[in-house]
PDB file of N, CA and C in Angstrom:
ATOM      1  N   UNK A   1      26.178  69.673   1.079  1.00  0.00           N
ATOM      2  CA  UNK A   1      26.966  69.103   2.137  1.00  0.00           C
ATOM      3  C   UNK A   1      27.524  67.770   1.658  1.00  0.00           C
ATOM      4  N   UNK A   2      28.866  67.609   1.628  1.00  0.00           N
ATOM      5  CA  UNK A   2      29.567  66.833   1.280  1.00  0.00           C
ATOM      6  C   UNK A   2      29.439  64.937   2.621  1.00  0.00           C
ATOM      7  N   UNK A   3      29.658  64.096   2.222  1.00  0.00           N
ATOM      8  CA  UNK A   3      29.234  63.533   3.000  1.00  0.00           C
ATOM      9  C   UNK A   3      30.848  62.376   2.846  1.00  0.00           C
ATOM     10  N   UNK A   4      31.435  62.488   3.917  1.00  0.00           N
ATOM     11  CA  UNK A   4      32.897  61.592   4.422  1.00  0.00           C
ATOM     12  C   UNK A   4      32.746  60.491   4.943  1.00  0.00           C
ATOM     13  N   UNK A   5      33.604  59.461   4.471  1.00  0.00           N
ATOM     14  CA  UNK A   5      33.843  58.380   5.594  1.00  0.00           C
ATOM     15  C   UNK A   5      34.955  58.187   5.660  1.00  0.00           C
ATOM     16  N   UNK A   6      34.951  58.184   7.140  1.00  0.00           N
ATOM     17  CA  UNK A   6      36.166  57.708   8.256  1.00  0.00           C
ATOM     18  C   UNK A   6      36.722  56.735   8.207  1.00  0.00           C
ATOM     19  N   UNK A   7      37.368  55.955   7.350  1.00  0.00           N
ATOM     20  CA  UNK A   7      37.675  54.540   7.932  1.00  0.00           C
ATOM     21  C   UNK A   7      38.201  54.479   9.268  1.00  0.00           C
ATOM     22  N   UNK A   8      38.523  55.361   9.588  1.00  0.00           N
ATOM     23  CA  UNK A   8      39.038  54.994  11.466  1.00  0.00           C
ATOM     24  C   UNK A   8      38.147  55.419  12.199  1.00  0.00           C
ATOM     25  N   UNK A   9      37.247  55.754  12.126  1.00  0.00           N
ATOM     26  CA  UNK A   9      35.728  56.090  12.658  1.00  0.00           C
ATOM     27  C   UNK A   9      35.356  54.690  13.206  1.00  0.00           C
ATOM     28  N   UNK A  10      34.230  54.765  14.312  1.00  0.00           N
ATOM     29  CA  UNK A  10      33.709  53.740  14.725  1.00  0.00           C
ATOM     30  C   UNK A  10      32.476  54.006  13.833  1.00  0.00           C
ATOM     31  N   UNK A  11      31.996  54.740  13.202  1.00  0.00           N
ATOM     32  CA  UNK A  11      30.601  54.302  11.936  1.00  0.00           C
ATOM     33  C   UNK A  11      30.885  53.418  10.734  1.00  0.00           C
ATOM     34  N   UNK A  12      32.132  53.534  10.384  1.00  0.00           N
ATOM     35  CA  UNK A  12      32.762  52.768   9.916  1.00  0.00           C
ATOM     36  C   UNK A  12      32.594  51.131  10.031  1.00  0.00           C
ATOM     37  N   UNK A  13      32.946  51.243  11.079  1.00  0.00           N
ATOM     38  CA  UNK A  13      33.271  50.059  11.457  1.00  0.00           C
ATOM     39  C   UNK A  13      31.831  49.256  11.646  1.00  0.00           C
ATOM     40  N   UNK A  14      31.032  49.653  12.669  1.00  0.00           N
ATOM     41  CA  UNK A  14      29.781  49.258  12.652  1.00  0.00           C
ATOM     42  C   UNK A  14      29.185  49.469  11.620  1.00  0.00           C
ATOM     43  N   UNK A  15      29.154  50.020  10.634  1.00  0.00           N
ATOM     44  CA  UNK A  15      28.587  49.501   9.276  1.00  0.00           C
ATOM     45  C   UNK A  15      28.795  48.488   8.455  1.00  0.00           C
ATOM     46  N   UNK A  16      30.044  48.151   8.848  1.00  0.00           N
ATOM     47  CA  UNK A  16      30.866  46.761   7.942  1.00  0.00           C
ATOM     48  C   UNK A  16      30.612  45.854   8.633  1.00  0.00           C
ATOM     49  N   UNK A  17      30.209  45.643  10.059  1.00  0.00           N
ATOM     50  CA  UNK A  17      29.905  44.919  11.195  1.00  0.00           C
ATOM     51  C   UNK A  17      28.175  45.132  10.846  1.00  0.00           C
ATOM     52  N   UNK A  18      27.489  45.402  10.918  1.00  0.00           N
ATOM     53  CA  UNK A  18      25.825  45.277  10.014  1.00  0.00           C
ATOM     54  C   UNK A  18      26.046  44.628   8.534  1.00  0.00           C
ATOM     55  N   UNK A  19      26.659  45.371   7.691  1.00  0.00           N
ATOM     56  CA  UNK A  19      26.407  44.444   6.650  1.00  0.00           C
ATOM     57  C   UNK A  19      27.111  43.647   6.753  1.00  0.00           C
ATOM     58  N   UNK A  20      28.150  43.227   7.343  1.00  0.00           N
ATOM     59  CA  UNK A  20      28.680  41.200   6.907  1.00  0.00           C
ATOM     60  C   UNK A  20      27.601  40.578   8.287  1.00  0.00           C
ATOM     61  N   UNK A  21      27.288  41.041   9.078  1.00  0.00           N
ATOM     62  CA  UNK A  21      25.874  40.389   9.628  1.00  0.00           C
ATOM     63  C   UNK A  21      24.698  39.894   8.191  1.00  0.00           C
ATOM     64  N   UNK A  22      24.437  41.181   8.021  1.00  0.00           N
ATOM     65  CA  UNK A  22      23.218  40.775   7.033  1.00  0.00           C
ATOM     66  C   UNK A  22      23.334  39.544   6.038  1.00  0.00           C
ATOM     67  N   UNK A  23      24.935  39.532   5.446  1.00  0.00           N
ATOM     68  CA  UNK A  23      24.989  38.867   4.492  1.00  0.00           C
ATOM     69  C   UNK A  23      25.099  37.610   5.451  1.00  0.00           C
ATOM     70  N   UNK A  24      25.333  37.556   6.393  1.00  0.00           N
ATOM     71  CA  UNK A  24      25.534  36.002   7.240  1.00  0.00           C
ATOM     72  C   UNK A  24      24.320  35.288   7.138  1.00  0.00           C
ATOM     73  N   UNK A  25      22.876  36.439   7.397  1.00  0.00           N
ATOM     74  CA  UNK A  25      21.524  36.305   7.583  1.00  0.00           C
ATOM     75  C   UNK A  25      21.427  35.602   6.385  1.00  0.00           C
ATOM     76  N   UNK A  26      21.911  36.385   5.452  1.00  0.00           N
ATOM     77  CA  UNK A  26      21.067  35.825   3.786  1.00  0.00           C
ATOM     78  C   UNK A  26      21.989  34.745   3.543  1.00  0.00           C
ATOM     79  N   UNK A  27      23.062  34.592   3.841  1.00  0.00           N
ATOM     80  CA  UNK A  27      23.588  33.317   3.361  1.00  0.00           C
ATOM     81  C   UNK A  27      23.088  31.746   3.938  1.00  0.00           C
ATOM     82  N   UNK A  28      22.578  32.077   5.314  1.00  0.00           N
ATOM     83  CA  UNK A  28      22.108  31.032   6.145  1.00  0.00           C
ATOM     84  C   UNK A  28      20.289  31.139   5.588  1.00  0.00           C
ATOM     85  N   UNK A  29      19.906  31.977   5.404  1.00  0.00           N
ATOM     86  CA  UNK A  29      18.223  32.032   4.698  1.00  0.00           C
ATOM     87  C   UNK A  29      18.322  30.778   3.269  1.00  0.00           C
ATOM     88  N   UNK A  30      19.415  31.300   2.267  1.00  0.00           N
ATOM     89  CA  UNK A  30      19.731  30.815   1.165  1.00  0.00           C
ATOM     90  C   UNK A  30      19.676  29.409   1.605  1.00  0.00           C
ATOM     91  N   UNK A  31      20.685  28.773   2.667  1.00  0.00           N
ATOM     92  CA  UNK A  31      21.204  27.679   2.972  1.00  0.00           C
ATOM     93  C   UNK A  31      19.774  26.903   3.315  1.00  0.00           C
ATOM     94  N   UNK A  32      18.778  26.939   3.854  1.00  0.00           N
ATOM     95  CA  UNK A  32      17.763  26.492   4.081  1.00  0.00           C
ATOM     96  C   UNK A  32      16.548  26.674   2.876  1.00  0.00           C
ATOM     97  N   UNK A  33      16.465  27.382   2.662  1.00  0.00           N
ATOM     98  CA  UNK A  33      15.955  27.577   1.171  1.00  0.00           C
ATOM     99  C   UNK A  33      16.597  26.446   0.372  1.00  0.00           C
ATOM    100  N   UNK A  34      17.907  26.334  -0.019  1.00  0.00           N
ATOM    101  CA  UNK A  34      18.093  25.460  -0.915  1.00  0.00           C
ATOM    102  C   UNK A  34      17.831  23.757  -0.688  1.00  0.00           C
ATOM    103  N   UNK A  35      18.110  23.786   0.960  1.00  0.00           N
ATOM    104  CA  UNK A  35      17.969  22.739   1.922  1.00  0.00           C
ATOM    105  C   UNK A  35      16.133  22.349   1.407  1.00  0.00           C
ATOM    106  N   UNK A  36      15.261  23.099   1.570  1.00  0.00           N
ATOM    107  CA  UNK A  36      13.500  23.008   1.323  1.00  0.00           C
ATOM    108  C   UNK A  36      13.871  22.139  -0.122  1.00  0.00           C
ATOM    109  N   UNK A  37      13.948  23.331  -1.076  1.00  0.00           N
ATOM    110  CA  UNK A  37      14.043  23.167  -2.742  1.00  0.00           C
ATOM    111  C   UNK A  37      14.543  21.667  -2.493  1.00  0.00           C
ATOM    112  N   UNK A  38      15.444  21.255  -1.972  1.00  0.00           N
ATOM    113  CA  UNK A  38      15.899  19.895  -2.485  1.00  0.00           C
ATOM    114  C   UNK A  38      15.617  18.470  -2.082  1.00  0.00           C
ATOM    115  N   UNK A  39      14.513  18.818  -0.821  1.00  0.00           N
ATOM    116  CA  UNK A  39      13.251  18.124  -0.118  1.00  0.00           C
ATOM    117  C   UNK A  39      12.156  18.080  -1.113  1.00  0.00           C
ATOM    118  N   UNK A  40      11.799  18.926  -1.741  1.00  0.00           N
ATOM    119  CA  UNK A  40      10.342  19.275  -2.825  1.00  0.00           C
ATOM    120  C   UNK A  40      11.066  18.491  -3.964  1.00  0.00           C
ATOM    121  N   UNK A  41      12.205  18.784  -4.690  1.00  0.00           N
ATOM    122  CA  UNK A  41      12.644  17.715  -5.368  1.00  0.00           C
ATOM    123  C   UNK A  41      12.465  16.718  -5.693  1.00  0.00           C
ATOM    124  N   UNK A  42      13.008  16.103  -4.175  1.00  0.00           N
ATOM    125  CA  UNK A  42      12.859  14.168  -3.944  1.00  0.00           C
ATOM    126  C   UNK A  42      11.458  13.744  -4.041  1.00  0.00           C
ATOM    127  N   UNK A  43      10.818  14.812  -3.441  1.00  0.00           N
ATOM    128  CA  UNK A  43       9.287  14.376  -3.491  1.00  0.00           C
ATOM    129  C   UNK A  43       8.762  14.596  -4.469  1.00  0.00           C
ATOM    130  N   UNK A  44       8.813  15.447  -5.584  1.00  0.00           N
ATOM    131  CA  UNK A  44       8.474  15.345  -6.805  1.00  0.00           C
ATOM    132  C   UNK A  44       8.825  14.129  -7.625  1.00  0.00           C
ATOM    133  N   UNK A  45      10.288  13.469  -7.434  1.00  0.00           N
ATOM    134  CA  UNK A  45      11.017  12.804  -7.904  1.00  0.00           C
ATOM    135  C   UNK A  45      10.414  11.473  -7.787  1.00  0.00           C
ATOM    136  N   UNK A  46       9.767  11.422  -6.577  1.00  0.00           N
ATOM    137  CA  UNK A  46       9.160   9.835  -6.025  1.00  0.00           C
ATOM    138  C   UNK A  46       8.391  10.025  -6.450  1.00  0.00           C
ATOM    139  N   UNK A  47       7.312  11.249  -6.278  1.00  0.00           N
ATOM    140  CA  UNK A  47       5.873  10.944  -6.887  1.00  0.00           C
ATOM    141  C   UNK A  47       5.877  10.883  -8.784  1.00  0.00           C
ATOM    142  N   UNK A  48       6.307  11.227  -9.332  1.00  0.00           N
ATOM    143  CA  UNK A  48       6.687  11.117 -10.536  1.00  0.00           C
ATOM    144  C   UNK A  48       7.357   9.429 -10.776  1.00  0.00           C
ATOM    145  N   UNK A  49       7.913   8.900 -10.136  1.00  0.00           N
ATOM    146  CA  UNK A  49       8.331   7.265 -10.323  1.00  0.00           C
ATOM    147  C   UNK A  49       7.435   6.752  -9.896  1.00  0.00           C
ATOM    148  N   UNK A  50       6.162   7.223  -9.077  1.00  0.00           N
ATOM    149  CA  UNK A  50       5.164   6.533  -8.450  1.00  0.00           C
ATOM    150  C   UNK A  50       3.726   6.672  -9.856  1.00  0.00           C
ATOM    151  N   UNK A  51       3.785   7.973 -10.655  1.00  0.00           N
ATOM    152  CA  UNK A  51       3.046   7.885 -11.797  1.00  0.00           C
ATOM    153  C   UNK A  51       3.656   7.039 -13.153  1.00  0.00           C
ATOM    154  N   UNK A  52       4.896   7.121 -12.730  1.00  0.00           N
ATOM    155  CA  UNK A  52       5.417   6.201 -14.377  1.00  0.00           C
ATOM    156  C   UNK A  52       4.709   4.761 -13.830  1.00  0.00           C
ATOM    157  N   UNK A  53       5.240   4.256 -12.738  1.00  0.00           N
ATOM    158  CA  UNK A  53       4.756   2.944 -12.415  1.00  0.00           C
ATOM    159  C   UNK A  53       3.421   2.897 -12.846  1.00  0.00           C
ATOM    160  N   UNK A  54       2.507   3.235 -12.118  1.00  0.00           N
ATOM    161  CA  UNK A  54       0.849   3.355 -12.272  1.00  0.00           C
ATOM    162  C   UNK A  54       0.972   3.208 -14.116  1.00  0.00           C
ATOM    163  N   UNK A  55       1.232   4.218 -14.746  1.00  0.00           N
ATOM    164  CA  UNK A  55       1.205   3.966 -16.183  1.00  0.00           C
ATOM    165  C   UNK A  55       1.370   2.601 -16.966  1.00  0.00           C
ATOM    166  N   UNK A  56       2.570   2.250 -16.174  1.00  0.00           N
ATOM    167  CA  UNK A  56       2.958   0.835 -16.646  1.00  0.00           C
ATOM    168  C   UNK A  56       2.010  -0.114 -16.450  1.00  0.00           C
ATOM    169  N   UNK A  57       1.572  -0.279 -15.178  1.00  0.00           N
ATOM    170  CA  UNK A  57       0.923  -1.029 -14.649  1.00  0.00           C
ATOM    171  C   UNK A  57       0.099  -1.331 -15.582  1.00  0.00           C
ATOM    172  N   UNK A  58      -0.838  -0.313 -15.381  1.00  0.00           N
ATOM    173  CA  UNK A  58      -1.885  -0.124 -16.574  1.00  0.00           C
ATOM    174  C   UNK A  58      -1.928  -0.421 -17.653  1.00  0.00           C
ATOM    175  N   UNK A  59      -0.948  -0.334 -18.282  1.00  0.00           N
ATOM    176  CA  UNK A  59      -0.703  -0.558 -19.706  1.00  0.00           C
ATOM    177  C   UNK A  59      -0.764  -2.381 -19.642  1.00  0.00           C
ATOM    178  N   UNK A  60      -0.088  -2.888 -18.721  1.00  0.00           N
ATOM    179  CA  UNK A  60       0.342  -4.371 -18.591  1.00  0.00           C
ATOM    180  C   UNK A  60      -1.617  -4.695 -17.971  1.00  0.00           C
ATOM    181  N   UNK A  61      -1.896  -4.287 -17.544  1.00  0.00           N
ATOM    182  CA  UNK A  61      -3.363  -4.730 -17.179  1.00  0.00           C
ATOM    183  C   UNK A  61      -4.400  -4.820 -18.166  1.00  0.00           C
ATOM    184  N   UNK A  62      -4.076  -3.665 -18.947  1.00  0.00           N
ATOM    185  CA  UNK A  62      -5.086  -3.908 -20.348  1.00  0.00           C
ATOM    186  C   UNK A  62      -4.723  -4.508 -21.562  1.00  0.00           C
ATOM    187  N   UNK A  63      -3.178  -5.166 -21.396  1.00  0.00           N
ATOM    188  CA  UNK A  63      -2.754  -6.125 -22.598  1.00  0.00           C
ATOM    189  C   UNK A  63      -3.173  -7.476 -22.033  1.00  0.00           C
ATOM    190  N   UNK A  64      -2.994  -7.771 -20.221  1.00  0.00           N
ATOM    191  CA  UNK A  64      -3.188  -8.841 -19.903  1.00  0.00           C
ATOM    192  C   UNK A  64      -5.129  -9.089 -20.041  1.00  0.00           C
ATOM    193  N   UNK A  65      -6.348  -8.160 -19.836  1.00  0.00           N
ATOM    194  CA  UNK A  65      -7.185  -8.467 -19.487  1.00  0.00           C
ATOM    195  C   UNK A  65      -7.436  -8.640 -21.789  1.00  0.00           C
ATOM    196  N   UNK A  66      -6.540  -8.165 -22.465  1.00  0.00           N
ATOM    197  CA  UNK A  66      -7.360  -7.970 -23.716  1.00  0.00           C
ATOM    198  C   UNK A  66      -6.780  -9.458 -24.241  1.00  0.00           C
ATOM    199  N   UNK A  67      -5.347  -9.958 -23.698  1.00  0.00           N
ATOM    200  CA  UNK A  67      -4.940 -11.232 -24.150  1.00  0.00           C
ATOM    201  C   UNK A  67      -6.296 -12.682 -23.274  1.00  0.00           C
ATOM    202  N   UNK A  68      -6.681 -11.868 -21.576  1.00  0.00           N
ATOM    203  CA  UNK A  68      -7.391 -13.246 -21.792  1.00  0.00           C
ATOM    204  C   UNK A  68      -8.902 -13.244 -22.153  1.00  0.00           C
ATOM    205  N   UNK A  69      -9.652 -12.083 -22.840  1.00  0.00           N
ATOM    206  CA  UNK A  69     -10.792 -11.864 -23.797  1.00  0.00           C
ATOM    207  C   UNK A  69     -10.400 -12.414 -24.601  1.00  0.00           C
ATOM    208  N   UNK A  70      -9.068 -12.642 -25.370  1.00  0.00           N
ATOM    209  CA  UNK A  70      -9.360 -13.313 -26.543  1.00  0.00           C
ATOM    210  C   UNK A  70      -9.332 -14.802 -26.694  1.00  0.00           C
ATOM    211  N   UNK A  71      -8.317 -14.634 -25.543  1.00  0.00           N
ATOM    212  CA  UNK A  71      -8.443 -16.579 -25.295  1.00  0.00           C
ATOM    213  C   UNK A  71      -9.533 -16.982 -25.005  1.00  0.00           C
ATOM    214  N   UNK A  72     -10.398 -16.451 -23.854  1.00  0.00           N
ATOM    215  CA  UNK A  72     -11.947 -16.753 -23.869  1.00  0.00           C
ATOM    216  C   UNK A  72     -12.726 -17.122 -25.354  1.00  0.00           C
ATOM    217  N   UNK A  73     -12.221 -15.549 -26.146  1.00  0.00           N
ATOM    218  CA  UNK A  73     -13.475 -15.679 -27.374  1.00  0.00           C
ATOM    219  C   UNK A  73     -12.926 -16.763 -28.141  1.00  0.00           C
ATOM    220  N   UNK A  74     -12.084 -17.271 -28.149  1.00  0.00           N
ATOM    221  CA  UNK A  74     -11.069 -18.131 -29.096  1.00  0.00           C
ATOM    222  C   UNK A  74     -11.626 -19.805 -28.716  1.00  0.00           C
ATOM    223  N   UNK A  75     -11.360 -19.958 -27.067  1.00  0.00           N
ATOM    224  CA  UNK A  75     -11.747 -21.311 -27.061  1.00  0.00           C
ATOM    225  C   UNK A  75     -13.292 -21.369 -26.520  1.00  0.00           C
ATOM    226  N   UNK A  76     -13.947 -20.016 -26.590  1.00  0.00           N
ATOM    227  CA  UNK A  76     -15.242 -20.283 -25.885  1.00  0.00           C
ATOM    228  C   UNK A  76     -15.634 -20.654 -24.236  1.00  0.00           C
ATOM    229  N   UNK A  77     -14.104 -20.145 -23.523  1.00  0.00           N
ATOM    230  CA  UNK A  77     -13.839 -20.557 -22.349  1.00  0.00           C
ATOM    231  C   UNK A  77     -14.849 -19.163 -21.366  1.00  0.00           C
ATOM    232  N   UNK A  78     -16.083 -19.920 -20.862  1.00  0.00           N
ATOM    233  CA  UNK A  78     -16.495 -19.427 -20.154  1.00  0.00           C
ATOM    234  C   UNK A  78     -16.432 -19.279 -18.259  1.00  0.00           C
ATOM    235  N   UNK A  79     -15.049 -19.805 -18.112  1.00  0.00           N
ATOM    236  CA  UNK A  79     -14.458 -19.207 -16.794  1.00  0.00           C
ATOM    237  C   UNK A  79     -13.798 -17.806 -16.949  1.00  0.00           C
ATOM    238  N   UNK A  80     -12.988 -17.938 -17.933  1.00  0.00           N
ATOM    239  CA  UNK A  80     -12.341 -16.775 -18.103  1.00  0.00           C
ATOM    240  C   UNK A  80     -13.492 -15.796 -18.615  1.00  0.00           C
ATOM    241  N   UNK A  81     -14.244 -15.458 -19.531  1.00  0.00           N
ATOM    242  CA  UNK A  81     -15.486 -15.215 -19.338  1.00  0.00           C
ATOM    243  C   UNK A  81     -16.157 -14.061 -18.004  1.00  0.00           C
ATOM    244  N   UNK A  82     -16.326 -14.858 -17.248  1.00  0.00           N
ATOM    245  CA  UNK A  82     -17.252 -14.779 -16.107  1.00  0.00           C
ATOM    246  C   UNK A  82     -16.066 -14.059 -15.372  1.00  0.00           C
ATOM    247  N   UNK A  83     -14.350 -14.589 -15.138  1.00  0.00           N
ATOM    248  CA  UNK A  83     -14.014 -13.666 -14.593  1.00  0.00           C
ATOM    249  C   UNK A  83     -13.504 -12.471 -14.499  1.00  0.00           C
ATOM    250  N   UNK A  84     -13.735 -12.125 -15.763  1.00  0.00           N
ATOM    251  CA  UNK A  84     -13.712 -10.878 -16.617  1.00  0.00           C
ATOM    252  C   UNK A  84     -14.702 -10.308 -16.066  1.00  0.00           C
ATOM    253  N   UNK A  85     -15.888 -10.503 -16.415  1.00  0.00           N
ATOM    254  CA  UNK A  85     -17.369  -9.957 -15.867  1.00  0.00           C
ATOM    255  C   UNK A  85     -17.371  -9.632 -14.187  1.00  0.00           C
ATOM    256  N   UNK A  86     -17.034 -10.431 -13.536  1.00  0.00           N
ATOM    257  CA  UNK A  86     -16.640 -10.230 -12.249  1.00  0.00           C
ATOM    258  C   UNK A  86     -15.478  -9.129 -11.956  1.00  0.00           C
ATOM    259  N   UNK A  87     -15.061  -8.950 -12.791  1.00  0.00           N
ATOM    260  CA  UNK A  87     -13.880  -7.515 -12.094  1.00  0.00           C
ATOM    261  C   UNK A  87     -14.755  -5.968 -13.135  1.00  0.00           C
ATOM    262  N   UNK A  88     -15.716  -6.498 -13.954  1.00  0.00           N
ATOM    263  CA  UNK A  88     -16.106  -5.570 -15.068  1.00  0.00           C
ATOM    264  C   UNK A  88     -15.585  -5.393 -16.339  1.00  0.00           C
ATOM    265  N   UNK A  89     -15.359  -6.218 -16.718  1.00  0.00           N
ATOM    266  CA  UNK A  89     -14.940  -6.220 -18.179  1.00  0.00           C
ATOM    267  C   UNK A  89     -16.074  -7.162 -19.052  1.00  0.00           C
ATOM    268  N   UNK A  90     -16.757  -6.827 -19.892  1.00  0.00           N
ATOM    269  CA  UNK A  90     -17.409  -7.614 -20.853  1.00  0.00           C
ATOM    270  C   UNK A  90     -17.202  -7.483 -22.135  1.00  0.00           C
ATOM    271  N   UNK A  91     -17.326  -8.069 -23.360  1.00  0.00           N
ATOM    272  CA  UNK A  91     -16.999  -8.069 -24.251  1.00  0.00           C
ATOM    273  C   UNK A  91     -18.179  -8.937 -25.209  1.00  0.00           C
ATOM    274  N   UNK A  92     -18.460  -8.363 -26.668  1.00  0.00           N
ATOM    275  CA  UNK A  92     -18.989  -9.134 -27.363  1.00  0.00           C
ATOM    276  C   UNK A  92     -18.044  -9.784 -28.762  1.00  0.00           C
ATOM    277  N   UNK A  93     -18.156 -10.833 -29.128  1.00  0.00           N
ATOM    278  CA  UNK A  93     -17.601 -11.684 -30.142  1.00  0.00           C
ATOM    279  C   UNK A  93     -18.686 -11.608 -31.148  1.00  0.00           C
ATOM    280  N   UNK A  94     -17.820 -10.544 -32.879  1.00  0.00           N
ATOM    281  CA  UNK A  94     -18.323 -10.793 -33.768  1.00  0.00           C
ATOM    282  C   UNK A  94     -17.998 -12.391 -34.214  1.00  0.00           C
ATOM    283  N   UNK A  95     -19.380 -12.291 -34.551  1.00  0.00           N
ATOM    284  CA  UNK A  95     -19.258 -13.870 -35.863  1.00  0.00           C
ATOM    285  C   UNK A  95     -18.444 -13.677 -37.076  1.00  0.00           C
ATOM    286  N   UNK A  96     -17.627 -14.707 -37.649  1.00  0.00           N
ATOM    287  CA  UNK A  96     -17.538 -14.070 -39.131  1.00  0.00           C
ATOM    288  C   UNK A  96     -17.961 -14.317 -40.069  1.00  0.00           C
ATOM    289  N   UNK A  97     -17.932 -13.617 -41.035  1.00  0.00           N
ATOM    290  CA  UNK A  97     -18.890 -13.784 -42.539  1.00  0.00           C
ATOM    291  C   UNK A  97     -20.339 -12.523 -41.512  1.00  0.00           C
ATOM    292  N   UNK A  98     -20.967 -12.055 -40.530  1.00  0.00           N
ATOM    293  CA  UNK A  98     -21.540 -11.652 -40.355  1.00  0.00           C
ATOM    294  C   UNK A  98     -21.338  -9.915 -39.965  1.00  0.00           C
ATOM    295  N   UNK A  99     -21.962  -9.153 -41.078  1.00  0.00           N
ATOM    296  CA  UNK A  99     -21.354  -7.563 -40.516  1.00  0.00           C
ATOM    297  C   UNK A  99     -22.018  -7.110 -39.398  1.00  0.00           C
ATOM    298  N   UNK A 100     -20.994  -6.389 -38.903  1.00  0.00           N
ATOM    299  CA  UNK A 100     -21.259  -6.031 -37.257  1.00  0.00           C
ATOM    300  C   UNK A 100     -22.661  -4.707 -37.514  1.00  0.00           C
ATOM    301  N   UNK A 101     -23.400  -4.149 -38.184  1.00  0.00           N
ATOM    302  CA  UNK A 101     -24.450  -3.765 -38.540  1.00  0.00           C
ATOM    303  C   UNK A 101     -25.319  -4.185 -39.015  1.00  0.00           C
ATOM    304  N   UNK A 102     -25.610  -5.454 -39.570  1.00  0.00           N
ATOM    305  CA  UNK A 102     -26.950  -6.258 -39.558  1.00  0.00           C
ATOM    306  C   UNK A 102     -27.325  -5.689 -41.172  1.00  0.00           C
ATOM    307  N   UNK A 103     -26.376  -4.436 -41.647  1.00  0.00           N
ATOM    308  CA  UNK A 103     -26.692  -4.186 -43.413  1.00  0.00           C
ATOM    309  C   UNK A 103     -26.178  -5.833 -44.314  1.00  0.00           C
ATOM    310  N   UNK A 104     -26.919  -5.289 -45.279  1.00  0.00           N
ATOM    311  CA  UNK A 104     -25.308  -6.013 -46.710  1.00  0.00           C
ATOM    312  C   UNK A 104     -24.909  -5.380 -46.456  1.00  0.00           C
ATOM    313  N   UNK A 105     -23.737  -6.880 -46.632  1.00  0.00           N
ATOM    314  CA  UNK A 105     -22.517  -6.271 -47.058  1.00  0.00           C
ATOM    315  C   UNK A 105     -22.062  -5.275 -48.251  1.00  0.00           C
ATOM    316  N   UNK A 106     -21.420  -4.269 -48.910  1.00  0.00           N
ATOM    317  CA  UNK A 106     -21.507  -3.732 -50.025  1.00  0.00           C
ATOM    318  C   UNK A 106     -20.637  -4.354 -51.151  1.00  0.00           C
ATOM    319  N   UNK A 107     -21.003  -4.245 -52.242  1.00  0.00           N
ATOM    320  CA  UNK A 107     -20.507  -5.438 -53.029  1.00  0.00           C
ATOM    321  C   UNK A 107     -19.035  -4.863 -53.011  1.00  0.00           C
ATOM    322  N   UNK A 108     -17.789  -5.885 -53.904  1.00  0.00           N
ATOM    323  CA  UNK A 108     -16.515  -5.209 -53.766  1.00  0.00           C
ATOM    324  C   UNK A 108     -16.216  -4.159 -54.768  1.00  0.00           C
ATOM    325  N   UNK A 109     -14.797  -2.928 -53.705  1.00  0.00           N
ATOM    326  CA  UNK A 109     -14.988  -2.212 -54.845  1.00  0.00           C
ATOM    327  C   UNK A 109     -15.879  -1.158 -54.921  1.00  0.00           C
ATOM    328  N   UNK A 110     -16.683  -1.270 -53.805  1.00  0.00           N
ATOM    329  CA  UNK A 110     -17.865  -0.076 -53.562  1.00  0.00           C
ATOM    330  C   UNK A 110     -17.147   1.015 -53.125  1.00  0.00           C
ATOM    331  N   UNK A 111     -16.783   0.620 -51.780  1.00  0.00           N
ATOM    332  CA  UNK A 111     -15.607   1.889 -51.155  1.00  0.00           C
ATOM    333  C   UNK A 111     -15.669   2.772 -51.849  1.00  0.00           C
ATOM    334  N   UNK A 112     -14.563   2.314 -52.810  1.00  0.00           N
ATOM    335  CA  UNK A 112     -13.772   2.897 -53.117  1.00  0.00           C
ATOM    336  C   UNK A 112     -14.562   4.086 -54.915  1.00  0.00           C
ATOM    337  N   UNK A 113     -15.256   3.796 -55.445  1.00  0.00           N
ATOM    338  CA  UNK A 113     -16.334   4.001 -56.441  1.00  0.00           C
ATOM    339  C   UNK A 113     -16.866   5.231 -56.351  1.00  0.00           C
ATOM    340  N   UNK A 114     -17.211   6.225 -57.073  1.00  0.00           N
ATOM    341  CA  UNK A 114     -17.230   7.361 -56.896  1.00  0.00           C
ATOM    342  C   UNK A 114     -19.377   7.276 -56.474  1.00  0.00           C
ATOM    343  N   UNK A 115     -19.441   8.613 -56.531  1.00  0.00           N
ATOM    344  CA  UNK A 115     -20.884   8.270 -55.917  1.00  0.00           C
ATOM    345  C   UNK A 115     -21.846   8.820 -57.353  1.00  0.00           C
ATOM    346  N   UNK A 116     -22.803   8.603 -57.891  1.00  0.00           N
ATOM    347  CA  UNK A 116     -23.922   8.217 -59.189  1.00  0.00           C
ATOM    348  C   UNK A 116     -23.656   9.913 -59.315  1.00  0.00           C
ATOM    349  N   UNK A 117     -23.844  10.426 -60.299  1.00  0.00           N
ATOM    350  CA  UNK A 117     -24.306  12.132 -60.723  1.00  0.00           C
ATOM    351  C   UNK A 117     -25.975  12.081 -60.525  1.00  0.00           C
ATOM    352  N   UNK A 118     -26.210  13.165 -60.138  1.00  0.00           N
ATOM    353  CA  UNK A 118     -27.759  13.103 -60.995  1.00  0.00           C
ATOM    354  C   UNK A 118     -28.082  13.645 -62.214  1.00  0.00           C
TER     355      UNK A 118
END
């Protein structure tokens, strides 16, 4: 069975009248959809400028707390010191001429020296 369409038929017609409905549906679905997507965006967008910041920050917090450890260890300034210790930061100051392991030192040239055969 062969199957006809009428263009002067009213099935016709109400079929072209359903689908440019439908596509009205999906074009206005799309339209809000893209409308969401570009809300999730911005908010990605902020929270992402809200982690670069934090990064920075950070970075500027541990050059500023390591610049005033050293001014401390430098002039022996025990305010700065203490207010280091007070936010949690402590630090110890090697001596010099003294190795930070309590060995000798190895004579020079050791390094680098291959190691004895037996």
């Amino acid at each position: 069975m062969a199957f006809k369409l009428d263009p002067q038929g009213g099935g016709a017609f109400w079929g072209a009248t359903v689908l440019a409905g439908l596509c009205l549906v999906l074009v206005l679905i799309n339209g809000v959809l893209a409308l969401n997507n570009e809300t999730a965006r911005l908010q990605v967008n902020r929270r992402q400028l809200a982690i670069n910041a934090s990064v920075q920050e950070a970075r500027q917090n541990q050059d500023l707390i390591q610049m005033l450890a050293m001014a401390s260890a430098r002039s022996n300034d025990t305010a700065i010191r203490d207010l280091l210790a007070r936010n949690g930061v402590t630090f110890v100051v090697n001596q010099p001429g003294q190795p930070a392991t309590g060995a000798a030192a190895p004579p020079a040239g050791a390094a680098n020296a291959p190691a004895p055969k037996p």
